[in-house]
N, C-alpha and C. Protein backbone atom coordinates (compact mmCIF):
# COMPACT_ATOMS: atom_id res chain seq x y z
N UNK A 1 0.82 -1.20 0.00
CA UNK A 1 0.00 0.00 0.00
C UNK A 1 0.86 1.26 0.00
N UNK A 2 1.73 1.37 0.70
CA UNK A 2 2.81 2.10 0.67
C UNK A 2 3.37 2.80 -0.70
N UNK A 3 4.03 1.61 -1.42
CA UNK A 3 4.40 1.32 -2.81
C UNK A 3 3.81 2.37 -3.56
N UNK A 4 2.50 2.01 -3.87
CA UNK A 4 0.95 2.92 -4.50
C UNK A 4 1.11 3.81 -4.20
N UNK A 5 0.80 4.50 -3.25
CA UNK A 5 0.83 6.00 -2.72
C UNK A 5 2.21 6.46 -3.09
N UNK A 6 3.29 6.11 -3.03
CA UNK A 6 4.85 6.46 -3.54
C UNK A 6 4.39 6.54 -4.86
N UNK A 7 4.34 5.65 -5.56
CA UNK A 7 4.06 5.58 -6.93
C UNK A 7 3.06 6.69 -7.44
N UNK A 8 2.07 6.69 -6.77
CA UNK A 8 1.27 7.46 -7.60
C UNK A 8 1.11 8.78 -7.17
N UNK A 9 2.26 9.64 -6.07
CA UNK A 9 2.15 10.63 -6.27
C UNK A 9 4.09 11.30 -7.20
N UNK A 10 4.88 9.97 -6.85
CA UNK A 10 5.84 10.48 -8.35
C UNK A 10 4.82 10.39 -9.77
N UNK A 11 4.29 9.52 -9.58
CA UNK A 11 3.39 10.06 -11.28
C UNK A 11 2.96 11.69 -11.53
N UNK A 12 2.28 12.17 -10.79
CA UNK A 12 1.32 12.81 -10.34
C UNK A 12 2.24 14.34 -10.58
N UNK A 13 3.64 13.80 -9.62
CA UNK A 13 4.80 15.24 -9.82
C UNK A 13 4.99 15.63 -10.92
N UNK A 14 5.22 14.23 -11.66
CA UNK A 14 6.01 13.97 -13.18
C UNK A 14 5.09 14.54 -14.13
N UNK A 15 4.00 14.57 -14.36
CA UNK A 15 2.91 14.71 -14.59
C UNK A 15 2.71 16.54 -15.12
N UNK A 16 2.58 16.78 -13.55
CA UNK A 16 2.62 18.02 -13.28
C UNK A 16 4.36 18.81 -13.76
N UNK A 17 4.85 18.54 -13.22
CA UNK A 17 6.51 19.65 -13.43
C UNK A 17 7.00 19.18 -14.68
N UNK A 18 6.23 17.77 -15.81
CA UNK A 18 7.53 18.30 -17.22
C UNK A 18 6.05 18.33 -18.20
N UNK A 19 4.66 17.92 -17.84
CA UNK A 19 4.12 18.26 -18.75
C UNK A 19 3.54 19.66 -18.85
N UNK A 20 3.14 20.63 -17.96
CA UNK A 20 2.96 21.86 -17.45
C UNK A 20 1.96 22.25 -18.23
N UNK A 21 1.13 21.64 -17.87
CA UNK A 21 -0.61 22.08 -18.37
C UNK A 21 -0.70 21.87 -19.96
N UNK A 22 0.34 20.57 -20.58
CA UNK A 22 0.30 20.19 -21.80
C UNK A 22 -0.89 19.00 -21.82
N UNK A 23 -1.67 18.30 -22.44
CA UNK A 23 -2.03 17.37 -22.46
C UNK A 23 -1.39 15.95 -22.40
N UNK A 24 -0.58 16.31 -23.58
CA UNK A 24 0.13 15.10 -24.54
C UNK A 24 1.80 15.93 -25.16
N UNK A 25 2.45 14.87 -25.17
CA UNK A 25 3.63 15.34 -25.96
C UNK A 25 3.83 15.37 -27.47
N UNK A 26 4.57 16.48 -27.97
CA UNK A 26 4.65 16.55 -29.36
C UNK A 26 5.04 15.40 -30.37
N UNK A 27 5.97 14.51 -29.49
CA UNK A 27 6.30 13.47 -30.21
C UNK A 27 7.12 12.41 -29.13
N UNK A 28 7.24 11.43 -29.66
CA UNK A 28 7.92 10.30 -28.59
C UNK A 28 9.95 10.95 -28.20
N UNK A 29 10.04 11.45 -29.39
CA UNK A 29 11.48 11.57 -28.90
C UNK A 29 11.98 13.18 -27.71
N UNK A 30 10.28 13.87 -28.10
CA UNK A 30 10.68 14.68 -27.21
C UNK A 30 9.93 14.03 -25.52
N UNK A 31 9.37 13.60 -25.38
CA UNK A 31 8.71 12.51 -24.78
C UNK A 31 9.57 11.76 -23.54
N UNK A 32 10.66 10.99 -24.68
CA UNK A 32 11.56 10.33 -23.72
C UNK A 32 12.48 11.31 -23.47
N UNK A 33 12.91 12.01 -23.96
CA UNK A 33 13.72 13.09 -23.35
C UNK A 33 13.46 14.06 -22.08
N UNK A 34 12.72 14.80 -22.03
CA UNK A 34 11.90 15.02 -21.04
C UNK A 34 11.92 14.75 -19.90
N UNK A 35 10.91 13.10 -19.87
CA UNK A 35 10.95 12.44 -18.80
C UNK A 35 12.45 11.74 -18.36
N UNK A 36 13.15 11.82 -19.07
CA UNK A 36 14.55 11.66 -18.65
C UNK A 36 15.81 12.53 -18.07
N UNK A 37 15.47 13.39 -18.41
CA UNK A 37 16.05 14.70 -17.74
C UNK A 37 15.08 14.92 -16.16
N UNK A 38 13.73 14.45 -16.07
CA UNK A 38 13.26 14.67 -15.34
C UNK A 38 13.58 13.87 -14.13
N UNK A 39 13.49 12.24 -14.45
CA UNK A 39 13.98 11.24 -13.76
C UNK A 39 15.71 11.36 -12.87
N UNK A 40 16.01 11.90 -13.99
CA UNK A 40 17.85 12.84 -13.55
C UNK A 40 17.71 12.94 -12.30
N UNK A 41 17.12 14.67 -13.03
CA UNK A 41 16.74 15.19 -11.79
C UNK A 41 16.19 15.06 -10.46
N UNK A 42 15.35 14.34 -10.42
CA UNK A 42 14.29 13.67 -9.41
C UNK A 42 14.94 12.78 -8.49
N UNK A 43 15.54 11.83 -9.07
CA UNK A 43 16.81 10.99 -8.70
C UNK A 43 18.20 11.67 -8.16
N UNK A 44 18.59 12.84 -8.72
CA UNK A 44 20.05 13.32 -8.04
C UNK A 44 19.80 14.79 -7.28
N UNK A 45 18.87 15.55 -7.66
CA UNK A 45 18.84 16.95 -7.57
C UNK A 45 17.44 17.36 -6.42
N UNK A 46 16.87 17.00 -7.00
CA UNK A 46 15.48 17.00 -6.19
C UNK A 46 15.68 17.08 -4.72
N UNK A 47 14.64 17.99 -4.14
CA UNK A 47 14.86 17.67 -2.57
C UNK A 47 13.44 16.54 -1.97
N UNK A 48 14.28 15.67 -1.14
CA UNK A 48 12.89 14.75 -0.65
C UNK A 48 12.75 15.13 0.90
N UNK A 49 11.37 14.76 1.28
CA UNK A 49 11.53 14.33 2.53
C UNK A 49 12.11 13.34 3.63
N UNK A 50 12.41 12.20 2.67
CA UNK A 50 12.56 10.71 3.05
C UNK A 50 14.12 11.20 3.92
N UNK A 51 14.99 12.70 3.45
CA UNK A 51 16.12 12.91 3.61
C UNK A 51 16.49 14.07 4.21
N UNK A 52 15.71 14.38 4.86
CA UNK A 52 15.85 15.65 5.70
C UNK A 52 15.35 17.03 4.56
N UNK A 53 15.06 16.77 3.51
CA UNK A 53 14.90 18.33 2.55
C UNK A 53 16.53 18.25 1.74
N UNK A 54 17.09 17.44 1.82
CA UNK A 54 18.80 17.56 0.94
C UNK A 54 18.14 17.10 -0.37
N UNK A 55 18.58 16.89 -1.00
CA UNK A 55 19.07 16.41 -2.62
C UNK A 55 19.47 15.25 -2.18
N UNK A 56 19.52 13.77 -3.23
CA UNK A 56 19.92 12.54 -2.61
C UNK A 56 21.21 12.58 -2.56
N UNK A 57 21.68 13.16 -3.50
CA UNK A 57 23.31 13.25 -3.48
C UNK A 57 24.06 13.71 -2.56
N UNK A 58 23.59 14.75 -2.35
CA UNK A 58 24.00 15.66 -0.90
C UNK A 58 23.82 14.47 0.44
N UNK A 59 22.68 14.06 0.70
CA UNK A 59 22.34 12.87 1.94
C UNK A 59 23.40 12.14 1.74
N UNK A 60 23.63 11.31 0.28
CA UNK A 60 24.33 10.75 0.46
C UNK A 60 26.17 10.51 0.99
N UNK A 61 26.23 12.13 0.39
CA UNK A 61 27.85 12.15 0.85
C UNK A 61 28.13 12.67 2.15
N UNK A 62 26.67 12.96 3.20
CA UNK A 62 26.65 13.33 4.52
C UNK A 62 26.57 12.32 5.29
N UNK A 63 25.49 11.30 4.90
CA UNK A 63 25.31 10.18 5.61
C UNK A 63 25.84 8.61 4.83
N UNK A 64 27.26 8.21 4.95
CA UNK A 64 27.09 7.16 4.17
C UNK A 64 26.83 5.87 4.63
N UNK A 65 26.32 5.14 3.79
CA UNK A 65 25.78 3.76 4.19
C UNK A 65 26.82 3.15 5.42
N UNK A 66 26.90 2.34 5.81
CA UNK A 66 27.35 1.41 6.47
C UNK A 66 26.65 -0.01 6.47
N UNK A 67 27.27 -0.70 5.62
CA UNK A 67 26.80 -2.17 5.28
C UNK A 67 27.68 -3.38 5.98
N UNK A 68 26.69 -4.02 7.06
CA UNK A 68 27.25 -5.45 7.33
C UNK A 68 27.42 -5.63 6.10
N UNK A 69 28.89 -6.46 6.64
CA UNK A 69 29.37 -7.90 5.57
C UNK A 69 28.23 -9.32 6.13
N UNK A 70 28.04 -10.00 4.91
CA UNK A 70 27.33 -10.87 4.93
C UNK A 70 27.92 -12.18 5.61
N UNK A 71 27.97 -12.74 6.27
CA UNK A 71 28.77 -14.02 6.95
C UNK A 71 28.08 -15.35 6.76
């Protein structure tokens, strides 16, 4: 249930911030482009909550993982 609600309000962003009151896109190649620059972004730049309000990149080089080794 979780999942869903994640999911369907990144749709919802995506939606909103690269189509910007477009219906439909002009064509597929501007299409995948777009949503790929968007995904970029969203993925490296973006600020979340999940992270204090940082950018993931930023979280990440503040807080780094620490992974048990598997035994």
């Amino acid at each position: 249930m979780r999942i869903t609600r994640w999911l369907q309000s990144f749709n919802a962003a995506m939606k909103r911030e690269v189509l910007q009151d477009s219906k439909t896109f002009a064509n597929q190649l501007i299409c995948r482009r777009d949503v790929f620059r968007w995904c970029t972004r969203y993925n490296t730049v973006r600020r979340h909550s999940w992270c204090k309000y940082l950018a993931p990149t930023v979280f990440e080089e503040r807080c780094p993982a620490i992974l048990k080794s598997a035994s």
